[in-house]
PDB file of N, CA and C in Angstrom:
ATOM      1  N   UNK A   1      21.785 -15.026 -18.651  1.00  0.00           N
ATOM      2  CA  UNK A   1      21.953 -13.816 -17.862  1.00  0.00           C
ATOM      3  C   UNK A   1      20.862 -12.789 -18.181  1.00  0.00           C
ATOM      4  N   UNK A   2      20.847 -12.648 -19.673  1.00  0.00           N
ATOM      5  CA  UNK A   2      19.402 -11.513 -20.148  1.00  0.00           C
ATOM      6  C   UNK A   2      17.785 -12.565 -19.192  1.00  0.00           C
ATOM      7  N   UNK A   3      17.908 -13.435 -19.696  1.00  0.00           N
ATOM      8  CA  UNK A   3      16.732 -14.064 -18.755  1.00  0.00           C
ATOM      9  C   UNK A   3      16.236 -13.747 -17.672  1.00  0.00           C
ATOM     10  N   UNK A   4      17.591 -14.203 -16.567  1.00  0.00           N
ATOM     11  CA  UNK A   4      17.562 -13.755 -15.474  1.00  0.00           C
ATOM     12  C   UNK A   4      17.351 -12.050 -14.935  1.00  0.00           C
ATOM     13  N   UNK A   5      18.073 -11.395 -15.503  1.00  0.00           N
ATOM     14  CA  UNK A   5      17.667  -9.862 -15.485  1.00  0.00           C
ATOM     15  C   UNK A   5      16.381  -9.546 -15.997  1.00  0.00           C
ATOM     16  N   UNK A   6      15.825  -9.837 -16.597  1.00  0.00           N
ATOM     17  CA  UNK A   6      14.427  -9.954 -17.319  1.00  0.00           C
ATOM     18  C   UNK A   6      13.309 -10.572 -16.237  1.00  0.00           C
ATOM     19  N   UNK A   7      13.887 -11.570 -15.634  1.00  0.00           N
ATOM     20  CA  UNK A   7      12.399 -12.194 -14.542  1.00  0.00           C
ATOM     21  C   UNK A   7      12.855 -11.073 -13.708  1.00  0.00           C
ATOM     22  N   UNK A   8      14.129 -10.680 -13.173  1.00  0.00           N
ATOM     23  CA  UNK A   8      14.262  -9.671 -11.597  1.00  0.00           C
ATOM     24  C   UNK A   8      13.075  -8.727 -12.427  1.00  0.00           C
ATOM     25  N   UNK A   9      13.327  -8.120 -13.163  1.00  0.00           N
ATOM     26  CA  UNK A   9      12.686  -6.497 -13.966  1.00  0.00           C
ATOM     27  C   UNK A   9      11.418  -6.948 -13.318  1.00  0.00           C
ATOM     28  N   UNK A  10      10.897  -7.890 -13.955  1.00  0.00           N
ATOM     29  CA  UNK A  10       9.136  -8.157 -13.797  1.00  0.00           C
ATOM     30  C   UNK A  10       9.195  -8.529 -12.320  1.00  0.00           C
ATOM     31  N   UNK A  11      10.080  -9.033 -11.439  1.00  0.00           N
ATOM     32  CA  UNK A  11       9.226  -8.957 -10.029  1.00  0.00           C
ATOM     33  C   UNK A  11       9.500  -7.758  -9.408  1.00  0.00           C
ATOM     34  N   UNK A  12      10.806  -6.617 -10.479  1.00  0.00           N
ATOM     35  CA  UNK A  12      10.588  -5.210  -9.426  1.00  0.00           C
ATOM     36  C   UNK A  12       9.559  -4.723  -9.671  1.00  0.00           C
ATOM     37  N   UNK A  13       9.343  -4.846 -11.040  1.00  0.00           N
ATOM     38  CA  UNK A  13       8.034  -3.586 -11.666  1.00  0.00           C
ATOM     39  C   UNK A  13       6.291  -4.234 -11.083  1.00  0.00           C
ATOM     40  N   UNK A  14       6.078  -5.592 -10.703  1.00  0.00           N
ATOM     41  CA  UNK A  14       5.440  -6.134 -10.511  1.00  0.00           C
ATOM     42  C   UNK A  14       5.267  -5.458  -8.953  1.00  0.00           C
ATOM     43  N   UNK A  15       5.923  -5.334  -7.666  1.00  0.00           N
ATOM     44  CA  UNK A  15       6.038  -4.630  -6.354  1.00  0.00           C
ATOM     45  C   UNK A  15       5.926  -3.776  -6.724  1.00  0.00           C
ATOM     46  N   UNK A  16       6.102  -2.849  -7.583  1.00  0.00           N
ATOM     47  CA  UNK A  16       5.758  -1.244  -7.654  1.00  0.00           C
ATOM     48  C   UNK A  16       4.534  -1.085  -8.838  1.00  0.00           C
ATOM     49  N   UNK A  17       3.986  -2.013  -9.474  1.00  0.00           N
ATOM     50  CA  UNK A  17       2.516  -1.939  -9.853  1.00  0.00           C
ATOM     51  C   UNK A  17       1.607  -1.917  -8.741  1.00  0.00           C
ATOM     52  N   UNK A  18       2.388  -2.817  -7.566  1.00  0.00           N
ATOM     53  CA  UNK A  18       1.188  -3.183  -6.391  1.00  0.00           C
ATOM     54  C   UNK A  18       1.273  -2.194  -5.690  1.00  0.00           C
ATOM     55  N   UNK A  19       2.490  -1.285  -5.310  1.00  0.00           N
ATOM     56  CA  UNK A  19       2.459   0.072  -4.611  1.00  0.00           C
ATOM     57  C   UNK A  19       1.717   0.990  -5.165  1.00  0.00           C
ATOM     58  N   UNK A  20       1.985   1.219  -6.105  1.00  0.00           N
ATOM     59  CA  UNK A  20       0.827   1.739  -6.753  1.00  0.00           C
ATOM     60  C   UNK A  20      -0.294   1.610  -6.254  1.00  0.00           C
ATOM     61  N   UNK A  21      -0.561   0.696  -6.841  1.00  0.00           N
ATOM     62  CA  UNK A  21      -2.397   0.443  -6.773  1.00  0.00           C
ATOM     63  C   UNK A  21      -2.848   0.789  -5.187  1.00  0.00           C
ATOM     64  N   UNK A  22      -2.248   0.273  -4.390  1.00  0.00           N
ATOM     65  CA  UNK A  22      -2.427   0.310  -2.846  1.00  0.00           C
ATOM     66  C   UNK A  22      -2.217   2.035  -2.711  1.00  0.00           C
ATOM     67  N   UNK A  23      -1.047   2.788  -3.388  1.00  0.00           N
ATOM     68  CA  UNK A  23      -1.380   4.383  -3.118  1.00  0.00           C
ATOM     69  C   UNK A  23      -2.643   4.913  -3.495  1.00  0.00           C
ATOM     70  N   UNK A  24      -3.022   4.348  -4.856  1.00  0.00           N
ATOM     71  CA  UNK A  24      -4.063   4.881  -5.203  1.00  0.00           C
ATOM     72  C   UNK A  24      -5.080   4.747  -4.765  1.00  0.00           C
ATOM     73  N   UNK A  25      -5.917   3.410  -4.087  1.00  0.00           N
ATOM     74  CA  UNK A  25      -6.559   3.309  -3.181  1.00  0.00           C
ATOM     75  C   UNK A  25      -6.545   3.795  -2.287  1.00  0.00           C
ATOM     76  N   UNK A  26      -5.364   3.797  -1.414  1.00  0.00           N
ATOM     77  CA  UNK A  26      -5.584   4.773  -0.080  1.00  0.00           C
ATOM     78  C   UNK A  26      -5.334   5.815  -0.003  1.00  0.00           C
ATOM     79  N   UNK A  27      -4.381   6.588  -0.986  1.00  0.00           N
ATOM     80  CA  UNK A  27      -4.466   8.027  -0.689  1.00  0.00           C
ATOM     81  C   UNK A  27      -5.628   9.068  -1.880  1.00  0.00           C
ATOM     82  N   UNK A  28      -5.901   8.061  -3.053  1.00  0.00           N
ATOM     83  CA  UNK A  28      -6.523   9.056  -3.711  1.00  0.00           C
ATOM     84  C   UNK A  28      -8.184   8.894  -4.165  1.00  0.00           C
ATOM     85  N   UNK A  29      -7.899   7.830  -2.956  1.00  0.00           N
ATOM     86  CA  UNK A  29      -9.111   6.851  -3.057  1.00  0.00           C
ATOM     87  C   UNK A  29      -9.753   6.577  -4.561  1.00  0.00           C
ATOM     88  N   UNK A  30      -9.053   5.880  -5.079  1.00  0.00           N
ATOM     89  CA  UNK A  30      -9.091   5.163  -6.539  1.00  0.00           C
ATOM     90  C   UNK A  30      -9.594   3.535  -6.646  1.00  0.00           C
ATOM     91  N   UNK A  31     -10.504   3.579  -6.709  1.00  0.00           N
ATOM     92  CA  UNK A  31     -10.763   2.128  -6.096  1.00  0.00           C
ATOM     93  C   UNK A  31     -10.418   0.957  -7.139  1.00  0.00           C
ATOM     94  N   UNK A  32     -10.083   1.339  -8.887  1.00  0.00           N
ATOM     95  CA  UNK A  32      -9.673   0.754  -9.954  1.00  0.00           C
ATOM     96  C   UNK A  32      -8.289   1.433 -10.551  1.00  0.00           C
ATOM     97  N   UNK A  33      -7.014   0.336 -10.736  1.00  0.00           N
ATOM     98  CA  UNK A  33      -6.247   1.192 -11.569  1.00  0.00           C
ATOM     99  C   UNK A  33      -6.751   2.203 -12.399  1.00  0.00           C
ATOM    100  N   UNK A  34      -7.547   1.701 -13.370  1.00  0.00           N
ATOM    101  CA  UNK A  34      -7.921   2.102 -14.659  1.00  0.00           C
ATOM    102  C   UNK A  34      -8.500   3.940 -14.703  1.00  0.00           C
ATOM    103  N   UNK A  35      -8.930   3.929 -13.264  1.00  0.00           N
ATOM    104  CA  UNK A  35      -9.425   5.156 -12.956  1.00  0.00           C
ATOM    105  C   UNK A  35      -8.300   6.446 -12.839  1.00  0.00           C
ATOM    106  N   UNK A  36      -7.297   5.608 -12.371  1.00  0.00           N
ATOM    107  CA  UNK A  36      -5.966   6.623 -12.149  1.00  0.00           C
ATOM    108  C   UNK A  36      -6.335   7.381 -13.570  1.00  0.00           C
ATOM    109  N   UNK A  37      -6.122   6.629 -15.194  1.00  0.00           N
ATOM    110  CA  UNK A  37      -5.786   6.954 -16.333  1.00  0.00           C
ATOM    111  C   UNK A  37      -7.424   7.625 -16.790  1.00  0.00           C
ATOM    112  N   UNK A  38      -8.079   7.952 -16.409  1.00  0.00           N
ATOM    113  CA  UNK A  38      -9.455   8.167 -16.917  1.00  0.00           C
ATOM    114  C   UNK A  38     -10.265   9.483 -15.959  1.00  0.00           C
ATOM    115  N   UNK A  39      -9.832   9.570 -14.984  1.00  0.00           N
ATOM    116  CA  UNK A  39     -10.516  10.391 -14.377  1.00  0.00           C
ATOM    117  C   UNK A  39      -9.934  11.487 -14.453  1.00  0.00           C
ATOM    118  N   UNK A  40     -10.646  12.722 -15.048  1.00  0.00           N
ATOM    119  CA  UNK A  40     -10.131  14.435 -15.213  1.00  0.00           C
ATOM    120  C   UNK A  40      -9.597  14.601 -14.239  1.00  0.00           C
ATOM    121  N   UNK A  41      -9.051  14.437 -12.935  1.00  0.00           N
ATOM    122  CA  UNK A  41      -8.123  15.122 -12.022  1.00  0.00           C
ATOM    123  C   UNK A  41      -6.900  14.536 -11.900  1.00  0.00           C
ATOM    124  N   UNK A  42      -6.672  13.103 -12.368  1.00  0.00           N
ATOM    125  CA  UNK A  42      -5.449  12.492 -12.428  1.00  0.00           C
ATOM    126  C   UNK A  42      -5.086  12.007 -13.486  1.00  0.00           C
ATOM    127  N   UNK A  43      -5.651  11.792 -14.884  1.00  0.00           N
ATOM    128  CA  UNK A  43      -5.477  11.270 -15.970  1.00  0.00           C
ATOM    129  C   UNK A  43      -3.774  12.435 -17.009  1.00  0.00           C
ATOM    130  N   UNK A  44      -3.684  13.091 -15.816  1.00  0.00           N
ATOM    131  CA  UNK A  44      -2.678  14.147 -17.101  1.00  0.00           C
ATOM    132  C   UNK A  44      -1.659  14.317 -16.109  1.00  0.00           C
ATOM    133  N   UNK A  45      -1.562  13.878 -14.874  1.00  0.00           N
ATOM    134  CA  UNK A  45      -0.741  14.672 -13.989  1.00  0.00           C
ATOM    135  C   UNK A  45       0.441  13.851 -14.214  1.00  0.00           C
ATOM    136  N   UNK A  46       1.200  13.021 -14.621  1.00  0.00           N
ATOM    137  CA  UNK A  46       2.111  12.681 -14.857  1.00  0.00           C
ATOM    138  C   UNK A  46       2.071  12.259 -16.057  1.00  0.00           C
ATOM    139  N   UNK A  47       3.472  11.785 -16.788  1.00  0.00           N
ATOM    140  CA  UNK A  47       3.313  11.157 -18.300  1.00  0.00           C
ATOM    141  C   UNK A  47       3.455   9.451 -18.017  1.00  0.00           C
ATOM    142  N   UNK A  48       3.119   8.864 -17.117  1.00  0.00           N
ATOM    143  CA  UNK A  48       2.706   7.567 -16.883  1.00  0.00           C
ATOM    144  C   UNK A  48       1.505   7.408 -17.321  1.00  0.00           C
ATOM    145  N   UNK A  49       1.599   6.458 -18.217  1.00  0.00           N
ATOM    146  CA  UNK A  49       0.107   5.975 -18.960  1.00  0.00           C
ATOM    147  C   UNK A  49      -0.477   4.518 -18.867  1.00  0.00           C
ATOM    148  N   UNK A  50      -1.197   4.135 -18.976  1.00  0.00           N
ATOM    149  CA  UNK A  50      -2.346   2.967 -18.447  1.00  0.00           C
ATOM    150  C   UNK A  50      -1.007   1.927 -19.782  1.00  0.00           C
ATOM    151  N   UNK A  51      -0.908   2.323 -21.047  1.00  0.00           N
ATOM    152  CA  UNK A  51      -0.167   1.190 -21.435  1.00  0.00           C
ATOM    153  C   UNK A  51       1.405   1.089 -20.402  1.00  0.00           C
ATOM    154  N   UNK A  52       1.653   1.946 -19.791  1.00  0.00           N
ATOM    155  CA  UNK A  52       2.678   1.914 -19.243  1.00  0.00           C
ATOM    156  C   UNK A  52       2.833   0.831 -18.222  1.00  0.00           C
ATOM    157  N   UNK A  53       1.560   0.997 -17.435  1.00  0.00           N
ATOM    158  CA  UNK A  53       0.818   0.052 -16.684  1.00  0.00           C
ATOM    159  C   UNK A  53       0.786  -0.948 -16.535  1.00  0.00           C
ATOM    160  N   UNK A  54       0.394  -1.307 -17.978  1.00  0.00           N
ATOM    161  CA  UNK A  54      -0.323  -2.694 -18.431  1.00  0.00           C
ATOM    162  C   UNK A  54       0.882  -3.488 -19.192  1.00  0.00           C
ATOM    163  N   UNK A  55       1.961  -2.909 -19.145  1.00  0.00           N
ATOM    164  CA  UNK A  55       3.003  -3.605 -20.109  1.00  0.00           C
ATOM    165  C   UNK A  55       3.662  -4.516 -19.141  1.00  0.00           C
ATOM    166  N   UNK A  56       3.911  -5.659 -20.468  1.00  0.00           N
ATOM    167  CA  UNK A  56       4.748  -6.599 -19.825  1.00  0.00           C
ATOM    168  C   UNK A  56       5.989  -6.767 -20.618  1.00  0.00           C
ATOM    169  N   UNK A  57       6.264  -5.651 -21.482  1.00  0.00           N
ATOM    170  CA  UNK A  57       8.002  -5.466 -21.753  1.00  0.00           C
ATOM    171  C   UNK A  57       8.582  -4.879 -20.842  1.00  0.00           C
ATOM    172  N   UNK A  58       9.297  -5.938 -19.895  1.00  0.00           N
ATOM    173  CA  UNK A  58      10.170  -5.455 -19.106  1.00  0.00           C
ATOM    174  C   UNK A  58      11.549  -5.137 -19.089  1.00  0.00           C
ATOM    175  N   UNK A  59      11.437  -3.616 -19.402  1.00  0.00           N
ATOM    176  CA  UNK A  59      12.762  -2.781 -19.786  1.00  0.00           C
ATOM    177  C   UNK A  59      13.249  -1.711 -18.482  1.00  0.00           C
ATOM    178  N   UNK A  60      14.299  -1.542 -18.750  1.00  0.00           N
ATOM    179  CA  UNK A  60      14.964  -0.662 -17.489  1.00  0.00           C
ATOM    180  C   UNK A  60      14.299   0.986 -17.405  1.00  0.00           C
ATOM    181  N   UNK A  61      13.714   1.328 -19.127  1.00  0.00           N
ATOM    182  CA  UNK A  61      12.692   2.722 -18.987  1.00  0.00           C
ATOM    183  C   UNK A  61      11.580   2.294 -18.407  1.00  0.00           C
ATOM    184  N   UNK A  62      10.890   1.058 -18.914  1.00  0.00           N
ATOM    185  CA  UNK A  62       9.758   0.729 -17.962  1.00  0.00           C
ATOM    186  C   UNK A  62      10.182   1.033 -16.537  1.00  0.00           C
ATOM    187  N   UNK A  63      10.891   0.320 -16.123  1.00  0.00           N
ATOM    188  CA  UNK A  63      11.137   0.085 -14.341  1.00  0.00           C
ATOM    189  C   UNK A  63      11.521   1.261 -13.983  1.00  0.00           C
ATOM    190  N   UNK A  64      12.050   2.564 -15.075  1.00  0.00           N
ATOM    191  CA  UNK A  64      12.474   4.149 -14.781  1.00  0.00           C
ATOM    192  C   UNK A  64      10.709   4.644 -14.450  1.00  0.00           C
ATOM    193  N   UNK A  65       9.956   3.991 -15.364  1.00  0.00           N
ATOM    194  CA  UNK A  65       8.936   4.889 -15.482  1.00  0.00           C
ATOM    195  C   UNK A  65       8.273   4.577 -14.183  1.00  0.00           C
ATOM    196  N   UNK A  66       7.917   3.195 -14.159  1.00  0.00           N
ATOM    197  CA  UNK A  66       7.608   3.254 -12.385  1.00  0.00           C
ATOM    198  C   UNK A  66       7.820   3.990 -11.394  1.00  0.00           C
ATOM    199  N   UNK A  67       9.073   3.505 -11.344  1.00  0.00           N
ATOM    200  CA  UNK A  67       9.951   4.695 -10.187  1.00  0.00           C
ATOM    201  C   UNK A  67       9.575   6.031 -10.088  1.00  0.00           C
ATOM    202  N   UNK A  68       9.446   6.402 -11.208  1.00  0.00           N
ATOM    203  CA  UNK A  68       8.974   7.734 -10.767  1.00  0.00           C
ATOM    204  C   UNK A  68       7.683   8.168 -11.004  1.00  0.00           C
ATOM    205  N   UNK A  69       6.629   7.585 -11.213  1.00  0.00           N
ATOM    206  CA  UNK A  69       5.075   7.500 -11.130  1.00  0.00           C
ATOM    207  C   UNK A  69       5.331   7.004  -9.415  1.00  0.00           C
ATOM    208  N   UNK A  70       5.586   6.330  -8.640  1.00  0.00           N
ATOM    209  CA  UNK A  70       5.868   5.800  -7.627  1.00  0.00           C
ATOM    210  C   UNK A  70       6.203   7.320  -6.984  1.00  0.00           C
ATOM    211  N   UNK A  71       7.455   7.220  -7.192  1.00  0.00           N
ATOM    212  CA  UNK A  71       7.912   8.299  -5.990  1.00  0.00           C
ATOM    213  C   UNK A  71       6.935   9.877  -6.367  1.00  0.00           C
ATOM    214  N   UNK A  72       6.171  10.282  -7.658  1.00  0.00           N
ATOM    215  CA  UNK A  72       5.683  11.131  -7.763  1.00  0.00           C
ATOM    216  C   UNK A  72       3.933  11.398  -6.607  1.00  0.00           C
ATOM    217  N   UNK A  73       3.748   9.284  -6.613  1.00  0.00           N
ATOM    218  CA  UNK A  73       2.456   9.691  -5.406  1.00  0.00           C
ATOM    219  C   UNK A  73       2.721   9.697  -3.995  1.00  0.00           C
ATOM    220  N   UNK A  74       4.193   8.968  -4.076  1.00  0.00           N
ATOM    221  CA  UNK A  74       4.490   9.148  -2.234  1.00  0.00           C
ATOM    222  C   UNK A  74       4.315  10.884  -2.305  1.00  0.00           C
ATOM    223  N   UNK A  75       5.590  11.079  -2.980  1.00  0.00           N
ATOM    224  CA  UNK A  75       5.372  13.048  -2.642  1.00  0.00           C
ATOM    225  C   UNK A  75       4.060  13.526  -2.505  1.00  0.00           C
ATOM    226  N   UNK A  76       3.423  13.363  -3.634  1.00  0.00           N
ATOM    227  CA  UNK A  76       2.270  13.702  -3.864  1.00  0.00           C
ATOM    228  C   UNK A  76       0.915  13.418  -1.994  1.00  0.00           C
ATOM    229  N   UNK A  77       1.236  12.413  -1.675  1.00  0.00           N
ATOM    230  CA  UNK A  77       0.551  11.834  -0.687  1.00  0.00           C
ATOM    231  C   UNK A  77       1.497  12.639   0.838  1.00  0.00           C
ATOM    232  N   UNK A  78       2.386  12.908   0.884  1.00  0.00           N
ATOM    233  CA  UNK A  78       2.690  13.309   1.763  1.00  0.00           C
ATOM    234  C   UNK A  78       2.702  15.010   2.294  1.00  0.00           C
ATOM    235  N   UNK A  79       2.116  15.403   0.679  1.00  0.00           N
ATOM    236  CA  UNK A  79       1.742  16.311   0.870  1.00  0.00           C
ATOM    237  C   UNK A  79       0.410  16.997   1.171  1.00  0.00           C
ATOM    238  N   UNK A  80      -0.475  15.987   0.739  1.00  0.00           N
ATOM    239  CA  UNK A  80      -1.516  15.862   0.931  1.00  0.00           C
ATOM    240  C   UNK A  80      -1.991  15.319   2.378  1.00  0.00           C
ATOM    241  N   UNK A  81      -0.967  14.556   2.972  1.00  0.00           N
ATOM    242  CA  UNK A  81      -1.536  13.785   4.173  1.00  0.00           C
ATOM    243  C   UNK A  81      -2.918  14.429   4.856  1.00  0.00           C
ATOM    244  N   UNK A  82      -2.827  15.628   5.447  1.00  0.00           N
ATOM    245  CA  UNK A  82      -3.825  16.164   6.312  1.00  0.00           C
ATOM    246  C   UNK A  82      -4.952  16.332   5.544  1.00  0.00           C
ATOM    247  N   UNK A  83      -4.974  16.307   4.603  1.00  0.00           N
ATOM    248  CA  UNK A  83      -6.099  16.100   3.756  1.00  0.00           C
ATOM    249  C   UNK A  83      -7.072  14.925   4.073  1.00  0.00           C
ATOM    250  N   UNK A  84      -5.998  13.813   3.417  1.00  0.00           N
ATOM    251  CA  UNK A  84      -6.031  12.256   3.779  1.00  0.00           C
ATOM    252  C   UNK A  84      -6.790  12.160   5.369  1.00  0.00           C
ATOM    253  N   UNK A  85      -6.167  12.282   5.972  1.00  0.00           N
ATOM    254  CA  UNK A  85      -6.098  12.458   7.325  1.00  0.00           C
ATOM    255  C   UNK A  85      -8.171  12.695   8.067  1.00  0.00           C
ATOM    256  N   UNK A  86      -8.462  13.988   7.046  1.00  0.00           N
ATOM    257  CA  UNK A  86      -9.832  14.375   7.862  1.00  0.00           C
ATOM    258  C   UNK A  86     -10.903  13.244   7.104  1.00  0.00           C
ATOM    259  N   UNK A  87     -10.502  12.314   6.082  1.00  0.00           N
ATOM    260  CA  UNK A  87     -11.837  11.598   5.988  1.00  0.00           C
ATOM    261  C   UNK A  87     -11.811  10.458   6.182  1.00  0.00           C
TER     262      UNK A  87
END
């Protein structure tokens, strides 16, 4: 049963690594994860960190921490849209 809950974890957190990456590309035009964690305008704006990222202990704070690195760039992007929008 821990097994099984353990592979689901890694294919949720695995769909929301890839949302990710795909936000960051298209809305913040990030063309490398790695850049999210490194570049002075986005490297501090949340407490999601590149090991956060890169981990493959798949725990229910991990899959918390997603979630809300996730829902922090939808907001983030929808607020921005018209921004997005002129280039």
């Amino acid at each position: 049963m821990q097994e099984q809950k353990r592979l689901n974890m890694s294919r949720f957190i695995g769909q929301l690594r890839n949302e990710l990456m795909e936000i960051w590309r298209s809305q913040i035009f990030l063309e490398k994860p790695e850049m999210r964690f490194s570049h002075p305008n986005y490297a501090t704006v949340t407490a999601f960190t590149e090991a956060d990222f890169d981990s493959d202990l798949y725990t229910e704070e991990l899959l918390e921490k997603f979630e809300k690195e996730l829902e922090f760039w939808k907001q983030f992007s929808e607020k921005n849209r018209h921004l997005v929008d002129l280039v």
